[in-house]
Protein backbone atom coordinates (compact mmCIF):
# COMPACT_ATOMS: atom_id res chain seq x y z
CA UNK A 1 -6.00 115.64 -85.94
CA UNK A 2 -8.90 117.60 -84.58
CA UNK A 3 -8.40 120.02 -82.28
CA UNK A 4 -11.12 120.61 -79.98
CA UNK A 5 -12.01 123.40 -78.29
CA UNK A 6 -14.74 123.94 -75.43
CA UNK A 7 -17.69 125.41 -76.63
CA UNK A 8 -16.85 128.96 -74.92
CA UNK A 9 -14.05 129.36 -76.19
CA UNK A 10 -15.28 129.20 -79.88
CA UNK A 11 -18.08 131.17 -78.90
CA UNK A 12 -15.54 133.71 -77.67
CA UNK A 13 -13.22 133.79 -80.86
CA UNK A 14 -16.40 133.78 -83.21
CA UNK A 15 -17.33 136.98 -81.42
CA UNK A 16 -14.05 138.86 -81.55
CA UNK A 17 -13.57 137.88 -85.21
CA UNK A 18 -17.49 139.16 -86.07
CA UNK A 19 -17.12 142.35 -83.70
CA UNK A 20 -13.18 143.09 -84.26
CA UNK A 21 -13.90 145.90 -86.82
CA UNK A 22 -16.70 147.71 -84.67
CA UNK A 23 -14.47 147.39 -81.72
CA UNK A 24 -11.70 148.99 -83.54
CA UNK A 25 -13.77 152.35 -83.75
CA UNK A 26 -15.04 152.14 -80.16
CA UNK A 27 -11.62 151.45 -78.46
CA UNK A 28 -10.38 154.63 -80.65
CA UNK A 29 -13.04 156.53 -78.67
CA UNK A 30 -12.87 155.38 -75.32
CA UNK A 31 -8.61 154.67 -75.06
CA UNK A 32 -6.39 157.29 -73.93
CA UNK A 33 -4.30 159.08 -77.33
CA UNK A 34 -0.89 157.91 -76.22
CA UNK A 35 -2.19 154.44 -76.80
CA UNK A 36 -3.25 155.59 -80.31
CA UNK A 37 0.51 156.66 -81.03
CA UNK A 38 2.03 153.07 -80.06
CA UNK A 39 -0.29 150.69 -80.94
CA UNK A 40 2.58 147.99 -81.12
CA UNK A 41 3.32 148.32 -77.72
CA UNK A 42 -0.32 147.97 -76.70
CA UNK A 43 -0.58 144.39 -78.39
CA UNK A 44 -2.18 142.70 -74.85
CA UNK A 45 -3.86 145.34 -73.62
CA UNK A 46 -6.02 145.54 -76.84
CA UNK A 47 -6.56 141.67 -77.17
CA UNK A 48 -8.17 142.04 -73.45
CA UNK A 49 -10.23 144.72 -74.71
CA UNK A 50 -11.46 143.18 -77.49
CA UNK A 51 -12.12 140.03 -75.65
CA UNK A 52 -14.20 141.89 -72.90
CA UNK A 53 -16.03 143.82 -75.56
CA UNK A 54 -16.81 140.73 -77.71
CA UNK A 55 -17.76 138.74 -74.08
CA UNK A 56 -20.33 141.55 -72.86
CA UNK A 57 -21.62 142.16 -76.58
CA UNK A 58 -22.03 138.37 -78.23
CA UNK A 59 -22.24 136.34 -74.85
CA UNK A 60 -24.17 138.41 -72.81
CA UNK A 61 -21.88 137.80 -69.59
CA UNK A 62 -22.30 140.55 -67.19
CA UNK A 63 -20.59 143.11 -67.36
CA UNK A 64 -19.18 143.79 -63.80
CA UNK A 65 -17.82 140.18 -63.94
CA UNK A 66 -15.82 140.77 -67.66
CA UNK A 67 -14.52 143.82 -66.30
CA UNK A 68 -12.91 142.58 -63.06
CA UNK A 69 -11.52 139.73 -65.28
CA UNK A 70 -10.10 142.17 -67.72
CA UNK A 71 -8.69 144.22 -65.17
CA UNK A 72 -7.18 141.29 -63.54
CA UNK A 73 -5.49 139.91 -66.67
CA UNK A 74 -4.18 143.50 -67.11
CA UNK A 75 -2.08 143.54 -63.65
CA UNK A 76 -0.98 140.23 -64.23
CA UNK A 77 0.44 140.53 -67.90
CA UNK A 78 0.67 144.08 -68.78
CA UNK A 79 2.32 147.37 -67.48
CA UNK A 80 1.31 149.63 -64.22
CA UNK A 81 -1.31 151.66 -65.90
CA UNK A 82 -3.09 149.11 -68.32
CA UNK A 83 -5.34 148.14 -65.66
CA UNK A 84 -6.95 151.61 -64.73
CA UNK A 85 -7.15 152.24 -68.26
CA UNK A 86 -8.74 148.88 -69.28
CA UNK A 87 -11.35 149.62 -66.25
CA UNK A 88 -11.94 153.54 -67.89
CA UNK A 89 -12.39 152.12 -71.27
CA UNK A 90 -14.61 149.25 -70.66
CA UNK A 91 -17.02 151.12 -68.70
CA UNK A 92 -17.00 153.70 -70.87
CA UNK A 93 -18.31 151.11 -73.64
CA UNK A 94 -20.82 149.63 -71.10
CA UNK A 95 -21.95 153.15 -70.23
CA UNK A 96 -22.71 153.86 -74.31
CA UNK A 97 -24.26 150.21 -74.78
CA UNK A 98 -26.84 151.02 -71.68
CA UNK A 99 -27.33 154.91 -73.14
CA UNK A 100 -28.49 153.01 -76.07
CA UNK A 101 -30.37 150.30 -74.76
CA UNK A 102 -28.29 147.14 -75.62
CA UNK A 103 -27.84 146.38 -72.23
CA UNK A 104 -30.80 144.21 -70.83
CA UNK A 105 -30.52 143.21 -66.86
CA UNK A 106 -29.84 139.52 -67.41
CA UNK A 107 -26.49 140.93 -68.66
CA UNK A 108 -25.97 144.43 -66.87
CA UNK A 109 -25.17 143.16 -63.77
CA UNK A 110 -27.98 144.54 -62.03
CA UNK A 111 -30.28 142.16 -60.77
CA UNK A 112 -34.20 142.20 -61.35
């Protein structure tokens, strides 16, 4: 049996499989150090980072709209502070993407 998958969603796991290891060494930058000293406990809060990363980077969603998702999927399924540091983290990576030009407008979420 085949199982079949819409095609975002295997756009989306394609992504965070072909990004996972250069996501590894931007969440070390941009994530508070007590998150670096339990990473065990941090499980869901760095699959939705790596999700949003891999969703802004690979499908070119904009960013404001991957954010507020992340952030929402942190206050539903993770402790009281994962969602303020989800938000910190994420646009701290969309803040170094734009510094280096990787950003274009379809995808910034600034319109044209």
């Amino acid at each position: 049996m085949q199982l079949l998958f819409p095609e975002f969603t295997r756009k989306l796991l394609v992504a965070v499989m072909d990004k996972w290891d250069s996501h590894v060494l931007v969440i070390d930058n941009v994530a508070p150090p007590n998150w670096k000293d339990e990473p065990a406990g941090r499980i869901l809060e760095l699959c939705i980072l790596h999700l949003a990363m891999s969703e802004i980077t690979v499908l070119e969603t904009r960013h404001p709209i991957v954010i507020n998702e992340a952030v929402d999927l942190a206050k539903w399924f993770c402790d009281g502070s994962a969602p303020r540091i989800i938000n910190g983290c994420l646009r701290t990576f969309v803040k170094q993407i734009e510094e280096a030009g990787g950003l274009t407008p379809a995808n910034s979420g600034f319109g044209v």
